[in-house]
PDB file of N, CA and C in Angstrom:
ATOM      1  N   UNK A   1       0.823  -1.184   0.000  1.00  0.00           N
ATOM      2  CA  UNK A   1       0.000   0.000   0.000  1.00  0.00           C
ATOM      3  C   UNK A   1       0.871   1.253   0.000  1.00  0.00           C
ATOM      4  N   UNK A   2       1.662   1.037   1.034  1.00  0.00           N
ATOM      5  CA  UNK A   2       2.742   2.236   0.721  1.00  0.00           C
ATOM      6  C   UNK A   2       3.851   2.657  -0.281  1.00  0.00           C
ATOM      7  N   UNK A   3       4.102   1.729  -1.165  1.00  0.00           N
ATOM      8  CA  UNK A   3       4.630   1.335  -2.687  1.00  0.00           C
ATOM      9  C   UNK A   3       3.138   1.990  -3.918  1.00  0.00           C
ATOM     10  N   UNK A   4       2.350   2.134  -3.574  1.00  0.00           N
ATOM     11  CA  UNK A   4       1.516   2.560  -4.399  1.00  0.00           C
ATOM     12  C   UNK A   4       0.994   3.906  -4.064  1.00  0.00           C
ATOM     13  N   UNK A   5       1.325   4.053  -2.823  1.00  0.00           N
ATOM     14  CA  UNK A   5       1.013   5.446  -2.382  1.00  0.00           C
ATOM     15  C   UNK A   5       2.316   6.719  -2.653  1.00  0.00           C
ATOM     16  N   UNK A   6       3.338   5.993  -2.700  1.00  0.00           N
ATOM     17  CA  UNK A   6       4.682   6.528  -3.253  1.00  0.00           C
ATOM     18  C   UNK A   6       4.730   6.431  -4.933  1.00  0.00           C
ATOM     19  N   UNK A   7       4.214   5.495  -5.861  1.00  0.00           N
ATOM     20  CA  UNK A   7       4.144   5.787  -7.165  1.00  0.00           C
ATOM     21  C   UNK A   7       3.410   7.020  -7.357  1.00  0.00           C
ATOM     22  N   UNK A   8       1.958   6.881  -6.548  1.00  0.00           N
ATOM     23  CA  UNK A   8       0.823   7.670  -7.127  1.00  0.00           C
ATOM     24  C   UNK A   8       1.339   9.131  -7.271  1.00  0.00           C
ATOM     25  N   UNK A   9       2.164  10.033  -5.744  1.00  0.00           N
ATOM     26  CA  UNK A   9       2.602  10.963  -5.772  1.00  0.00           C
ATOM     27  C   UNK A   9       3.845  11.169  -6.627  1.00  0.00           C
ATOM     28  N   UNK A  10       4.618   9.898  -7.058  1.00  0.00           N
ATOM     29  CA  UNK A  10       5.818  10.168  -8.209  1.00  0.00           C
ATOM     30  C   UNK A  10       5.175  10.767  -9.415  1.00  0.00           C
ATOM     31  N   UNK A  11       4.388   9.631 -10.037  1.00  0.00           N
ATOM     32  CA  UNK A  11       3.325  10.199 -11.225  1.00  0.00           C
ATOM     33  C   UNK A  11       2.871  11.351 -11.101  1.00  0.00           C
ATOM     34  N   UNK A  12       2.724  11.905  -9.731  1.00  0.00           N
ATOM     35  CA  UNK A  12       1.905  12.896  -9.876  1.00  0.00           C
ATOM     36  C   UNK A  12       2.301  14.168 -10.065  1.00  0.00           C
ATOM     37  N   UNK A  13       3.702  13.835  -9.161  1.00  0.00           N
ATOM     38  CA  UNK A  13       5.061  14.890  -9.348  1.00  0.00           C
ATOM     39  C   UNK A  13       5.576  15.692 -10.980  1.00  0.00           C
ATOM     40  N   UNK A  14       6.197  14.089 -11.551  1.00  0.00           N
ATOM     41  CA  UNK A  14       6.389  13.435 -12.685  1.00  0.00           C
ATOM     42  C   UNK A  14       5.430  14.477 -13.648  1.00  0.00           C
ATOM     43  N   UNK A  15       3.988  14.345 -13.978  1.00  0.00           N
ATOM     44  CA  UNK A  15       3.413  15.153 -14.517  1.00  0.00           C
ATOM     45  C   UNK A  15       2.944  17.023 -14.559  1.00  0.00           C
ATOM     46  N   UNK A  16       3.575  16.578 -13.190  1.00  0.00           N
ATOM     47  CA  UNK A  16       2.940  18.322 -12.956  1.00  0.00           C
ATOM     48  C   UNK A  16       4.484  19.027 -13.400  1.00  0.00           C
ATOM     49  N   UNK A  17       5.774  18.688 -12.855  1.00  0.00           N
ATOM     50  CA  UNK A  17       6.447  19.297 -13.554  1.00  0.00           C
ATOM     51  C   UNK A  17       7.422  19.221 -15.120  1.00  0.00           C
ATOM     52  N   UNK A  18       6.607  17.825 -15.845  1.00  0.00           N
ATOM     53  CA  UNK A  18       6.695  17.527 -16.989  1.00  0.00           C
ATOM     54  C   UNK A  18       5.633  16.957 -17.911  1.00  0.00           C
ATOM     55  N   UNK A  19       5.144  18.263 -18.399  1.00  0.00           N
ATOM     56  CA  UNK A  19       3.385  17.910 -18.591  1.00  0.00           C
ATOM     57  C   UNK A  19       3.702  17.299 -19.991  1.00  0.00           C
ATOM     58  N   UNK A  20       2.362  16.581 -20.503  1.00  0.00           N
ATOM     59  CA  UNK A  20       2.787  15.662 -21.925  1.00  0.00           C
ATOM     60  C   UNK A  20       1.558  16.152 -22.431  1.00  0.00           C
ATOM     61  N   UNK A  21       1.403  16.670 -23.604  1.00  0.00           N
ATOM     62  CA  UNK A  21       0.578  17.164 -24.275  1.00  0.00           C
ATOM     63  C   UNK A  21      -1.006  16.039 -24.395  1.00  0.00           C
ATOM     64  N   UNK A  22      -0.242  14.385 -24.702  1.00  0.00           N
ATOM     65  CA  UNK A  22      -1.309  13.606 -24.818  1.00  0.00           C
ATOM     66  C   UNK A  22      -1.863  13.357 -23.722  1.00  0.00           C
ATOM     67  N   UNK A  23      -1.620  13.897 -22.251  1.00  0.00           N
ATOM     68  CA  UNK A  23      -1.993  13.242 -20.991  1.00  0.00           C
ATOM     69  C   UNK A  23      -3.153  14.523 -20.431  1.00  0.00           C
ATOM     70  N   UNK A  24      -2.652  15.400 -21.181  1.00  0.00           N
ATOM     71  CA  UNK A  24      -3.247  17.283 -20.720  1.00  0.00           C
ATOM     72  C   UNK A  24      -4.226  17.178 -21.566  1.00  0.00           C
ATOM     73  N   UNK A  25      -4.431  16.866 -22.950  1.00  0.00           N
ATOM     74  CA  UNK A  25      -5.544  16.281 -23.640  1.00  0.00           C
ATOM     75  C   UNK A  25      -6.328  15.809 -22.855  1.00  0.00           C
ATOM     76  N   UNK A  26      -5.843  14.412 -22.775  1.00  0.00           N
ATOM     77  CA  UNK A  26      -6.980  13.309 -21.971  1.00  0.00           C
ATOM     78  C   UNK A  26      -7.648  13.924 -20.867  1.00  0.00           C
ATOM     79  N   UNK A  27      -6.834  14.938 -19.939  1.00  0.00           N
ATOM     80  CA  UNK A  27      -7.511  15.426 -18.401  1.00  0.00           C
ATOM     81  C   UNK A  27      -8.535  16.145 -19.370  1.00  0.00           C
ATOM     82  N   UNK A  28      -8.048  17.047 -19.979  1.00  0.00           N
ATOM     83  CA  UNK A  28      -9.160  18.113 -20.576  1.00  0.00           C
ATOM     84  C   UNK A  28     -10.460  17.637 -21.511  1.00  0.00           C
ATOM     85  N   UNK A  29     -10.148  16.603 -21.867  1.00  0.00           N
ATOM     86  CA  UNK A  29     -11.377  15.913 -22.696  1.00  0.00           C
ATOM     87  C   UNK A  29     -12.307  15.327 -21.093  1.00  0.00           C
ATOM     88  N   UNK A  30     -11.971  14.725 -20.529  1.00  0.00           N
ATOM     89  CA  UNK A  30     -12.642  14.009 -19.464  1.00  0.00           C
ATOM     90  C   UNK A  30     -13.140  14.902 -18.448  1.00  0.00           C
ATOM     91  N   UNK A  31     -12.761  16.083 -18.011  1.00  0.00           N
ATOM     92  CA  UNK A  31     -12.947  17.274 -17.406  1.00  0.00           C
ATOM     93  C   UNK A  31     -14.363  17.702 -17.889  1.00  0.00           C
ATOM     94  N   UNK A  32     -14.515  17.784 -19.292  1.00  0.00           N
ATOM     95  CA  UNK A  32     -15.058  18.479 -20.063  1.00  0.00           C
ATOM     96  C   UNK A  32     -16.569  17.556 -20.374  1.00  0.00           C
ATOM     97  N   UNK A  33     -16.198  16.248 -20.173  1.00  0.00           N
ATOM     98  CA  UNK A  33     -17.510  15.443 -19.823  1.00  0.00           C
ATOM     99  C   UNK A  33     -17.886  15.540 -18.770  1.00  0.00           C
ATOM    100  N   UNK A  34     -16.784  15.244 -17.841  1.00  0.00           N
ATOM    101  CA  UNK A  34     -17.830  15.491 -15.956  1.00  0.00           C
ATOM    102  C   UNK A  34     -18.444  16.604 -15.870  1.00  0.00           C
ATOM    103  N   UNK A  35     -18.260  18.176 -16.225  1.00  0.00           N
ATOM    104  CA  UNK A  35     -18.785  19.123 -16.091  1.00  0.00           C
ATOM    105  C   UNK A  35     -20.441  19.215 -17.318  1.00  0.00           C
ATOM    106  N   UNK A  36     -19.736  18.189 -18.431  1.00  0.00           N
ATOM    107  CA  UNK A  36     -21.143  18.688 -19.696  1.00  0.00           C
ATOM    108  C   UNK A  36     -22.282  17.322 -18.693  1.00  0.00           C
ATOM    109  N   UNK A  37     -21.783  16.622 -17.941  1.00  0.00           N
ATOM    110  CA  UNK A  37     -23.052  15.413 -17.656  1.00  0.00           C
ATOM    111  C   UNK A  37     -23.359  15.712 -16.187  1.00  0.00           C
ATOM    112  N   UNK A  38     -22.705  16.636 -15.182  1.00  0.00           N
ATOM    113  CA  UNK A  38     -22.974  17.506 -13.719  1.00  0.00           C
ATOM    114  C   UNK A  38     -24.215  18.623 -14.393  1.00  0.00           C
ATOM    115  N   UNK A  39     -23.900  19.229 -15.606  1.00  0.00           N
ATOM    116  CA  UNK A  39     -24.914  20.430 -15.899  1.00  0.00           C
ATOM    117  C   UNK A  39     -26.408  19.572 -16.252  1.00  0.00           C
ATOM    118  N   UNK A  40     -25.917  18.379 -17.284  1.00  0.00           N
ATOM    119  CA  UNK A  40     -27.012  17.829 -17.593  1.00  0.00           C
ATOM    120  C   UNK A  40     -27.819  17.117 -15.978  1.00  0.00           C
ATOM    121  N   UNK A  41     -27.350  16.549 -15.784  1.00  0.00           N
ATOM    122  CA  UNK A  41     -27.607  16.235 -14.482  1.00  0.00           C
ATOM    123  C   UNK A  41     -28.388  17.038 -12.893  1.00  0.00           C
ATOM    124  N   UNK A  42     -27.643  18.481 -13.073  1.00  0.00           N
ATOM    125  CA  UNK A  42     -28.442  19.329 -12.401  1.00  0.00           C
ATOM    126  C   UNK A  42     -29.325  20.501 -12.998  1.00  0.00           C
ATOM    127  N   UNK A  43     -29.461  20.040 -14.256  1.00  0.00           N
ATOM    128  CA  UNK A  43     -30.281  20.856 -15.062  1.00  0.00           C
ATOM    129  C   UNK A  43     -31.738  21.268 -14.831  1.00  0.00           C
ATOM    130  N   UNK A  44     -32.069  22.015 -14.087  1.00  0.00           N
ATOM    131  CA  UNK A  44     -33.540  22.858 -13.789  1.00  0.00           C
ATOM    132  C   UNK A  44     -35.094  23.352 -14.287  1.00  0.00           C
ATOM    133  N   UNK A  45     -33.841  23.464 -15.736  1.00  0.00           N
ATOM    134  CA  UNK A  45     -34.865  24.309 -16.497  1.00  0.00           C
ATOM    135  C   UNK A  45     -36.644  23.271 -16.727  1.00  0.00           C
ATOM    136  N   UNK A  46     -36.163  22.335 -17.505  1.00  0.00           N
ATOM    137  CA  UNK A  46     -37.691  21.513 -17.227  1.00  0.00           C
ATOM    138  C   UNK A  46     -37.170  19.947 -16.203  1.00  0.00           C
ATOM    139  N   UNK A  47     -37.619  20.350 -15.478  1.00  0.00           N
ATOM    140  CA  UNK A  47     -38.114  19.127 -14.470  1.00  0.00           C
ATOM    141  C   UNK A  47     -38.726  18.045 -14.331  1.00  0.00           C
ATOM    142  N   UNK A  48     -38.198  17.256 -15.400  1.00  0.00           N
ATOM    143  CA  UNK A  48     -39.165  16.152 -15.228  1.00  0.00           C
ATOM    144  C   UNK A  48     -38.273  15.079 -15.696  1.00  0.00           C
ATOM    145  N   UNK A  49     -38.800  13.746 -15.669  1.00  0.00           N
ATOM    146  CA  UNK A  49     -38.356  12.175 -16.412  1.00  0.00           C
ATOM    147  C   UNK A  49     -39.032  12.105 -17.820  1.00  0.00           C
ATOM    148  N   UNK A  50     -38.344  12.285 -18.432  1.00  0.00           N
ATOM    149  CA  UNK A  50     -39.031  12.065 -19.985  1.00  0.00           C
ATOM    150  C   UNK A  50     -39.895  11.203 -20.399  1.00  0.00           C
ATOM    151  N   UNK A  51     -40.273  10.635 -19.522  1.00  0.00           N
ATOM    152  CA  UNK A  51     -40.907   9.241 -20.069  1.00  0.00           C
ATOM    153  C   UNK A  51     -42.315   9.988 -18.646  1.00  0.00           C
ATOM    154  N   UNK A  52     -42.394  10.856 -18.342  1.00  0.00           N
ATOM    155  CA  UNK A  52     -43.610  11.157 -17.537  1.00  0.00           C
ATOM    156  C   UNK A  52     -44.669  12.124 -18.758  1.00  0.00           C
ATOM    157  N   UNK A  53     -44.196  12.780 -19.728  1.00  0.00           N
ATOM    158  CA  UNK A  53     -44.725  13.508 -20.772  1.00  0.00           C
ATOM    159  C   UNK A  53     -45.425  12.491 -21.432  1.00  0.00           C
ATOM    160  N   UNK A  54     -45.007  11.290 -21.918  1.00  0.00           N
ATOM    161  CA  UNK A  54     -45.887  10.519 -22.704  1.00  0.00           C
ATOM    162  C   UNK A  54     -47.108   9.782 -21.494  1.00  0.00           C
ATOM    163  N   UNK A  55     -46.758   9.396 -19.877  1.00  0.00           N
ATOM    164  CA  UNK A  55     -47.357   8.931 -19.279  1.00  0.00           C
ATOM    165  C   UNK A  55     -48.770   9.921 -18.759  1.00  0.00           C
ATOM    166  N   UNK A  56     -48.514  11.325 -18.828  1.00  0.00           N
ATOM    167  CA  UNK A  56     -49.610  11.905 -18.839  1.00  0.00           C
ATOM    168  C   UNK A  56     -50.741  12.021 -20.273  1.00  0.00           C
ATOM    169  N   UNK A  57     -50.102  11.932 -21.062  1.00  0.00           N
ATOM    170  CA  UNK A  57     -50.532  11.969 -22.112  1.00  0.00           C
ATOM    171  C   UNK A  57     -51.334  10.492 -22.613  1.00  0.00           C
ATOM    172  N   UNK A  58     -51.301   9.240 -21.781  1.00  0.00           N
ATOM    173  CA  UNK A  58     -51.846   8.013 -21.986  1.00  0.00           C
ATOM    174  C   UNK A  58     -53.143   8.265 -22.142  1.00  0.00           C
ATOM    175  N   UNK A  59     -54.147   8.781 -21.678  1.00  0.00           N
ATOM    176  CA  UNK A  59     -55.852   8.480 -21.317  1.00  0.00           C
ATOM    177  C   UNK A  59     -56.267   9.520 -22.635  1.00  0.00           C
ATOM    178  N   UNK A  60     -55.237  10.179 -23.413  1.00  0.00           N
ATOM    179  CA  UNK A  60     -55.281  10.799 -24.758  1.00  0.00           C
ATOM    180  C   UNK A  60     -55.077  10.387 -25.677  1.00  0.00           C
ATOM    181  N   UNK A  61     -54.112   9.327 -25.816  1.00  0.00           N
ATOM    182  CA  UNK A  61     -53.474   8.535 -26.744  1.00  0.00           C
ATOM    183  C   UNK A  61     -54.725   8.179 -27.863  1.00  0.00           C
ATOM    184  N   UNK A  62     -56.119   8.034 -27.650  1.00  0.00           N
ATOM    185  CA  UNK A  62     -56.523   7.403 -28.577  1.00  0.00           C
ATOM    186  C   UNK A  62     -57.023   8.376 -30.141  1.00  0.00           C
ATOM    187  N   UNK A  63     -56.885   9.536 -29.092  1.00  0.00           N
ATOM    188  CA  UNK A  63     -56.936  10.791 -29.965  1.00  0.00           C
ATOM    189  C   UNK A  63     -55.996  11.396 -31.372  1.00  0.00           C
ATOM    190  N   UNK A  64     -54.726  10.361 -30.615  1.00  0.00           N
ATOM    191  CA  UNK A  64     -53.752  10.671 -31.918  1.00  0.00           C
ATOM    192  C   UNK A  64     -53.459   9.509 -32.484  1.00  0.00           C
ATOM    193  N   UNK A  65     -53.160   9.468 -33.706  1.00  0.00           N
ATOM    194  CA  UNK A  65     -52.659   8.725 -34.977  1.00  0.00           C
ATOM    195  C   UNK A  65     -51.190   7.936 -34.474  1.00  0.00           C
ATOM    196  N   UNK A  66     -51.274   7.175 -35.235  1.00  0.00           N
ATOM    197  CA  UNK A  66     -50.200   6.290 -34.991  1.00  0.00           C
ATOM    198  C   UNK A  66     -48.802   6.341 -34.933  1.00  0.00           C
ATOM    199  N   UNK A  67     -49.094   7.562 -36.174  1.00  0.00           N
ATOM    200  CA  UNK A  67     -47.750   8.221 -36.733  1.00  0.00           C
ATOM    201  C   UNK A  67     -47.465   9.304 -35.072  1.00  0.00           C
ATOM    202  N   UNK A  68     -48.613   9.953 -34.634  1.00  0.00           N
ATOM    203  CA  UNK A  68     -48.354  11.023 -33.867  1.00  0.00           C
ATOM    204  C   UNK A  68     -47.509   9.998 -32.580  1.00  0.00           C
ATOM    205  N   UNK A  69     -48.643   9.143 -31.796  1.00  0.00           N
ATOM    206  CA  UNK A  69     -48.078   8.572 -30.779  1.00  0.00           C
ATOM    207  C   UNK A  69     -46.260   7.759 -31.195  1.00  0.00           C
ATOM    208  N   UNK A  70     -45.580   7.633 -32.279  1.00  0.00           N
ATOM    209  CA  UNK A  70     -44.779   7.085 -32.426  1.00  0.00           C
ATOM    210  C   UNK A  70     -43.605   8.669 -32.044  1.00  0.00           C
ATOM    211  N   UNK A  71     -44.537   9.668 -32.801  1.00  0.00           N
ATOM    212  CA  UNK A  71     -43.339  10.777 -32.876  1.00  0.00           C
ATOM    213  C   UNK A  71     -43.272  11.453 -31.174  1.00  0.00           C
ATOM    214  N   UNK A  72     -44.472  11.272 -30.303  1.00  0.00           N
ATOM    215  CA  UNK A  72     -44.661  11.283 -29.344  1.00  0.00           C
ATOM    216  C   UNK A  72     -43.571  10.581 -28.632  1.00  0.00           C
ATOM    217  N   UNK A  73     -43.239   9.142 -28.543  1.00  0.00           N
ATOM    218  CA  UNK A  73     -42.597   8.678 -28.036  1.00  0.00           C
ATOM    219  C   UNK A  73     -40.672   8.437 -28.040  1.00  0.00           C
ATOM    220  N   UNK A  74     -40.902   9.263 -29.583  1.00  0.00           N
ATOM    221  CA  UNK A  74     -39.268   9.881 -29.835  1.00  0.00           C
ATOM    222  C   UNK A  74     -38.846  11.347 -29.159  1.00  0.00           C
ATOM    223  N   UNK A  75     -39.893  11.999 -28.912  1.00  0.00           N
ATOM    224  CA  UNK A  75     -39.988  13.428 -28.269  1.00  0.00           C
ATOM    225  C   UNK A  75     -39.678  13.273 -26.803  1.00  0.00           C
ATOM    226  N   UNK A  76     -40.087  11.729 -25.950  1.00  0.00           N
ATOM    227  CA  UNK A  76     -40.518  11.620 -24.371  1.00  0.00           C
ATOM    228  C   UNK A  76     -39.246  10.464 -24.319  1.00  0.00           C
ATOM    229  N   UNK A  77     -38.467  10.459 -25.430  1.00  0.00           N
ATOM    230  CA  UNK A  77     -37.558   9.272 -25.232  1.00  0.00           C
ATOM    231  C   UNK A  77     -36.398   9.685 -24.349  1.00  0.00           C
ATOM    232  N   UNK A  78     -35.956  11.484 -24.000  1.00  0.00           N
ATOM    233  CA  UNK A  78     -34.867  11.945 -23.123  1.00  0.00           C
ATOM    234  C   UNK A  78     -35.184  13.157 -22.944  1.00  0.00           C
ATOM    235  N   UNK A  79     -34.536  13.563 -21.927  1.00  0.00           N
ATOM    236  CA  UNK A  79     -34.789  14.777 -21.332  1.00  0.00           C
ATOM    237  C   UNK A  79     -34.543  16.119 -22.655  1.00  0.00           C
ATOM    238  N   UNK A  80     -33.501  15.758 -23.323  1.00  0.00           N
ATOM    239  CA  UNK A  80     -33.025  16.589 -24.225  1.00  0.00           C
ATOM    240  C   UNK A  80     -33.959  16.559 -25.269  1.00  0.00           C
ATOM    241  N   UNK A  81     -34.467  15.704 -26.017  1.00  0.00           N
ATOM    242  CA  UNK A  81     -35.559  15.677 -26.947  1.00  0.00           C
ATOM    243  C   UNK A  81     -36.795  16.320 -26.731  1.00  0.00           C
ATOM    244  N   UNK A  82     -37.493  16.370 -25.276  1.00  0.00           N
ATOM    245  CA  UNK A  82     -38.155  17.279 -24.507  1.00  0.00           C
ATOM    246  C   UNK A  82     -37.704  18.758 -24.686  1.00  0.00           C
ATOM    247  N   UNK A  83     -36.610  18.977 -24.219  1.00  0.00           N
ATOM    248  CA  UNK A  83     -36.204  20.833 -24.362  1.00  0.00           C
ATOM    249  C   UNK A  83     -35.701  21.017 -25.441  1.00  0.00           C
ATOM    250  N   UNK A  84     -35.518  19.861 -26.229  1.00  0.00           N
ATOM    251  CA  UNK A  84     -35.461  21.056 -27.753  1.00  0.00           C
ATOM    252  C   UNK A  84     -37.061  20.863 -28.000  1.00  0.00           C
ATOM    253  N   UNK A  85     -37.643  19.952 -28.208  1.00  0.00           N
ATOM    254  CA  UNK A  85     -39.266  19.939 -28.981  1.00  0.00           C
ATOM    255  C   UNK A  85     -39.903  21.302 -27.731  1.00  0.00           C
ATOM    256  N   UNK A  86     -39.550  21.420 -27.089  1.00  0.00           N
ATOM    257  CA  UNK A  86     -40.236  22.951 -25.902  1.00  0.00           C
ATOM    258  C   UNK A  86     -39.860  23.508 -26.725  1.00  0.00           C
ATOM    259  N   UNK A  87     -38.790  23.737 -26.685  1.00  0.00           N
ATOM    260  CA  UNK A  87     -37.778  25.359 -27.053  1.00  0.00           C
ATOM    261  C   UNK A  87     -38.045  25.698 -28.681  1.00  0.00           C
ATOM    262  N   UNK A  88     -38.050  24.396 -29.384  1.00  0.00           N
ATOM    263  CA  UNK A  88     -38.353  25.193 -30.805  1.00  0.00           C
ATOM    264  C   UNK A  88     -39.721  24.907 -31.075  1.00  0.00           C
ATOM    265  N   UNK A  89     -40.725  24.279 -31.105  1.00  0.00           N
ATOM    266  CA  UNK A  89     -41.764  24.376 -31.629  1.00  0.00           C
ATOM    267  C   UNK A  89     -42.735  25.132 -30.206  1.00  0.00           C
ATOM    268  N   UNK A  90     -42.862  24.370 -29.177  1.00  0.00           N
ATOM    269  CA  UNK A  90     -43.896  25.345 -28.334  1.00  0.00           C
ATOM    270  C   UNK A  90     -43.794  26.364 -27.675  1.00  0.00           C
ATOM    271  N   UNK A  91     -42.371  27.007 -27.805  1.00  0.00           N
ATOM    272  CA  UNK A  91     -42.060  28.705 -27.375  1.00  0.00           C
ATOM    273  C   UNK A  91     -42.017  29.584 -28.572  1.00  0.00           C
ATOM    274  N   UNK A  92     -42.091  29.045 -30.028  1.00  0.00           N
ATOM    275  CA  UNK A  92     -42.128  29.824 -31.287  1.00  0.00           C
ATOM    276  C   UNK A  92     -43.501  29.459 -31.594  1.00  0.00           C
ATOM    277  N   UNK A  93     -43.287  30.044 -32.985  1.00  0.00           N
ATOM    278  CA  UNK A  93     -44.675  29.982 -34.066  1.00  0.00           C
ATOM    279  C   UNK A  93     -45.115  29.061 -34.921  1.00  0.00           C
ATOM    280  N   UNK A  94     -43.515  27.983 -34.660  1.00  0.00           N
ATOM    281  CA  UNK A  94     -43.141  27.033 -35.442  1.00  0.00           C
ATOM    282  C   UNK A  94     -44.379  25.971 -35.359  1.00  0.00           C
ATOM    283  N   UNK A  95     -44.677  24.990 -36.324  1.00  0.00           N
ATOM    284  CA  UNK A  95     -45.188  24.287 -36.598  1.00  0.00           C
ATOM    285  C   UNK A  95     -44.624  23.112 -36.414  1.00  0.00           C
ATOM    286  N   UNK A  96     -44.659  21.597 -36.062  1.00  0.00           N
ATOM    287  CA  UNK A  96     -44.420  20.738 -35.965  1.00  0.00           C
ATOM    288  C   UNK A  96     -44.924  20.171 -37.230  1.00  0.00           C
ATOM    289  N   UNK A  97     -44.990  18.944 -37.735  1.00  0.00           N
ATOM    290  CA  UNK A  97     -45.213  18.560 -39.278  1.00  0.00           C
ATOM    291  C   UNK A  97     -46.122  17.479 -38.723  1.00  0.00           C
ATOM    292  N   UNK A  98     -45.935  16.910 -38.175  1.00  0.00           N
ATOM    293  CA  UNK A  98     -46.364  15.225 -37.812  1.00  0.00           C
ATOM    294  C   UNK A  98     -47.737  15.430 -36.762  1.00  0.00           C
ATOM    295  N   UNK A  99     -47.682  16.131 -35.911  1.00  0.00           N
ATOM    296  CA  UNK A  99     -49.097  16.670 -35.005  1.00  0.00           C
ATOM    297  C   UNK A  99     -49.903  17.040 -35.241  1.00  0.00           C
ATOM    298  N   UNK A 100     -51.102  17.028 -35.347  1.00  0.00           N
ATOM    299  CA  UNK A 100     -52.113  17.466 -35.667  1.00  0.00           C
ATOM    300  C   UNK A 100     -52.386  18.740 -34.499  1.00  0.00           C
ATOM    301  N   UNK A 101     -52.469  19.837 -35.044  1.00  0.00           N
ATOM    302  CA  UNK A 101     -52.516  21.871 -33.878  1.00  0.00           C
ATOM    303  C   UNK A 101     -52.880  21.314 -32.730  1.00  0.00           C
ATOM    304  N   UNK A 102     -54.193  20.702 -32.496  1.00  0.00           N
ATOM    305  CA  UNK A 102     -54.687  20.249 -30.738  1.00  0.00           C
ATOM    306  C   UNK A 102     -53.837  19.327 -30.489  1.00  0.00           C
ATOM    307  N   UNK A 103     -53.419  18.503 -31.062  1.00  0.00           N
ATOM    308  CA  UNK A 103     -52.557  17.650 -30.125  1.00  0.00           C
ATOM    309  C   UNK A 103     -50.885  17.782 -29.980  1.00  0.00           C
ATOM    310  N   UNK A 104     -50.779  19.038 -31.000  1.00  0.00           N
ATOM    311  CA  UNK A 104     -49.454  19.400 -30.467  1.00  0.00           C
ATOM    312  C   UNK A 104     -49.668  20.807 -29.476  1.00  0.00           C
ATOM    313  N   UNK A 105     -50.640  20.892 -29.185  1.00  0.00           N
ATOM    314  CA  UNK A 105     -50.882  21.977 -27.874  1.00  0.00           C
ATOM    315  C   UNK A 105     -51.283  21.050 -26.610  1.00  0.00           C
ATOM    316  N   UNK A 106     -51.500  20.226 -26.716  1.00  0.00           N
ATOM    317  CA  UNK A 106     -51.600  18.901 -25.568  1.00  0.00           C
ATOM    318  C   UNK A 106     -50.278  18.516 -24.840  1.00  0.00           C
ATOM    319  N   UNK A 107     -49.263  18.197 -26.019  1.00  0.00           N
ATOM    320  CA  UNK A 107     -48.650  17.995 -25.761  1.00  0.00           C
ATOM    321  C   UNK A 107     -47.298  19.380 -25.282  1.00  0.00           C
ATOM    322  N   UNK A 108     -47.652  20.828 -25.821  1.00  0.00           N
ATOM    323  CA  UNK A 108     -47.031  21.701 -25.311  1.00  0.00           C
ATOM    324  C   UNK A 108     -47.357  21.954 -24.153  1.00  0.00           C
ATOM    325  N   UNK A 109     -48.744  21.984 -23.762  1.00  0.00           N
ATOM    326  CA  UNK A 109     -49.057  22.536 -22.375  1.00  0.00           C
ATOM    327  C   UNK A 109     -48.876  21.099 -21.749  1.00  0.00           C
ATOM    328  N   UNK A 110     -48.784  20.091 -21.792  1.00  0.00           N
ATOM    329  CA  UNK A 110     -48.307  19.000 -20.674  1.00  0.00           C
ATOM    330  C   UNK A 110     -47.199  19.025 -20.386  1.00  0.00           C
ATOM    331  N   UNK A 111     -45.962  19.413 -21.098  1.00  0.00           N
ATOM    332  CA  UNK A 111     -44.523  20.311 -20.892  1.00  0.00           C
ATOM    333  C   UNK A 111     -44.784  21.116 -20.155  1.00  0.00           C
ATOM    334  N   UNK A 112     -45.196  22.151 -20.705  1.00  0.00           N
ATOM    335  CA  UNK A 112     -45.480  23.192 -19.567  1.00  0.00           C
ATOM    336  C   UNK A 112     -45.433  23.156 -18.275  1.00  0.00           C
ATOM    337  N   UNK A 113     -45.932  22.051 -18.287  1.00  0.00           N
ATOM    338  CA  UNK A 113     -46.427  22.451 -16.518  1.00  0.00           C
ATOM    339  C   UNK A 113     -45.268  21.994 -15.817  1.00  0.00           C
ATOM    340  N   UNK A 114     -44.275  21.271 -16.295  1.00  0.00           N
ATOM    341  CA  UNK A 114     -42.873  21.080 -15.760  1.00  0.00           C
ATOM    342  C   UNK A 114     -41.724  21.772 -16.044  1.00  0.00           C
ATOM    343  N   UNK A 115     -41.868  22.812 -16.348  1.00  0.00           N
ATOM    344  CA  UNK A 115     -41.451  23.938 -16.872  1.00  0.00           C
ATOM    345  C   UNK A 115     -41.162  24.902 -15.881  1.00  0.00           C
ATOM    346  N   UNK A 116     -40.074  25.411 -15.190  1.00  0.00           N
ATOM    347  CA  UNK A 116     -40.262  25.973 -13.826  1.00  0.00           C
ATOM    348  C   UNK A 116     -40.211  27.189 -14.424  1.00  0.00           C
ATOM    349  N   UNK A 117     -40.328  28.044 -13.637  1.00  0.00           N
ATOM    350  CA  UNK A 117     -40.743  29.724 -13.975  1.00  0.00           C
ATOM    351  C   UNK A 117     -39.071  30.146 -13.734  1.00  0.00           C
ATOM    352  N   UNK A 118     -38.419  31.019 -14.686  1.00  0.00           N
ATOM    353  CA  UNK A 118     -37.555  31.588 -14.723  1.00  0.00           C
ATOM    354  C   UNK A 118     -37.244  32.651 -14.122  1.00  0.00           C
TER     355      UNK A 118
END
């Protein structure tokens, strides 16, 4: 244990005052994921489990088309597919292609409501 506790600080020595371009890479690539999957992770803006948007939306389901409930379930498949389908179609003017107007306002205002106030 104490043979490994004496490498760890050699290496550690070792690098800090002879840095290697491919090793300063690697920290900075991996750095750069823990911080992009901590933001995703404590991300605020909509609040919810992606898979709760399609579960409210069940006792509706019979209302939409086959095609809709499929595109439905690519929209509720991650959190991220959720805040972009918010951010560009139900905070603009934009049109969705595949929804039929009421049921892509069903499905905007059931977002909504997990939507915390800014």
């Amino acid at each position: 244990m104490k043979n490994l506790l004496i490498l760890i600080v050699a290496a550690a020595l070792y690098l800090h005052f002879y840095p290697n371009a491919e090793v300063t890479q690697f920290y900075n690539e991996q750095k750069q994921n823990l911080l992009k999957n901590f933001a995703e992770f404590s991300d605020t803006s909509v609040r919810l489990k992606s898979e709760k948007i399609y579960l409210d939306l069940e006792n509706d389901l019979e209302r939409f088309s086959d095609k809709e409930v499929e595109h439905l379930k690519s929209i509720s498949s991650s959190r991220d597919n959720v805040k972009d389908f918010y951010y560009t179609i139900c905070k603009t003017e934009k049109r969705d292609i595949v929804f039929h107007l009421k049921n892509e306002q069903k499905v905007c205002s059931t977002i909504a409501r997990y939507v915390s106030k800014f």
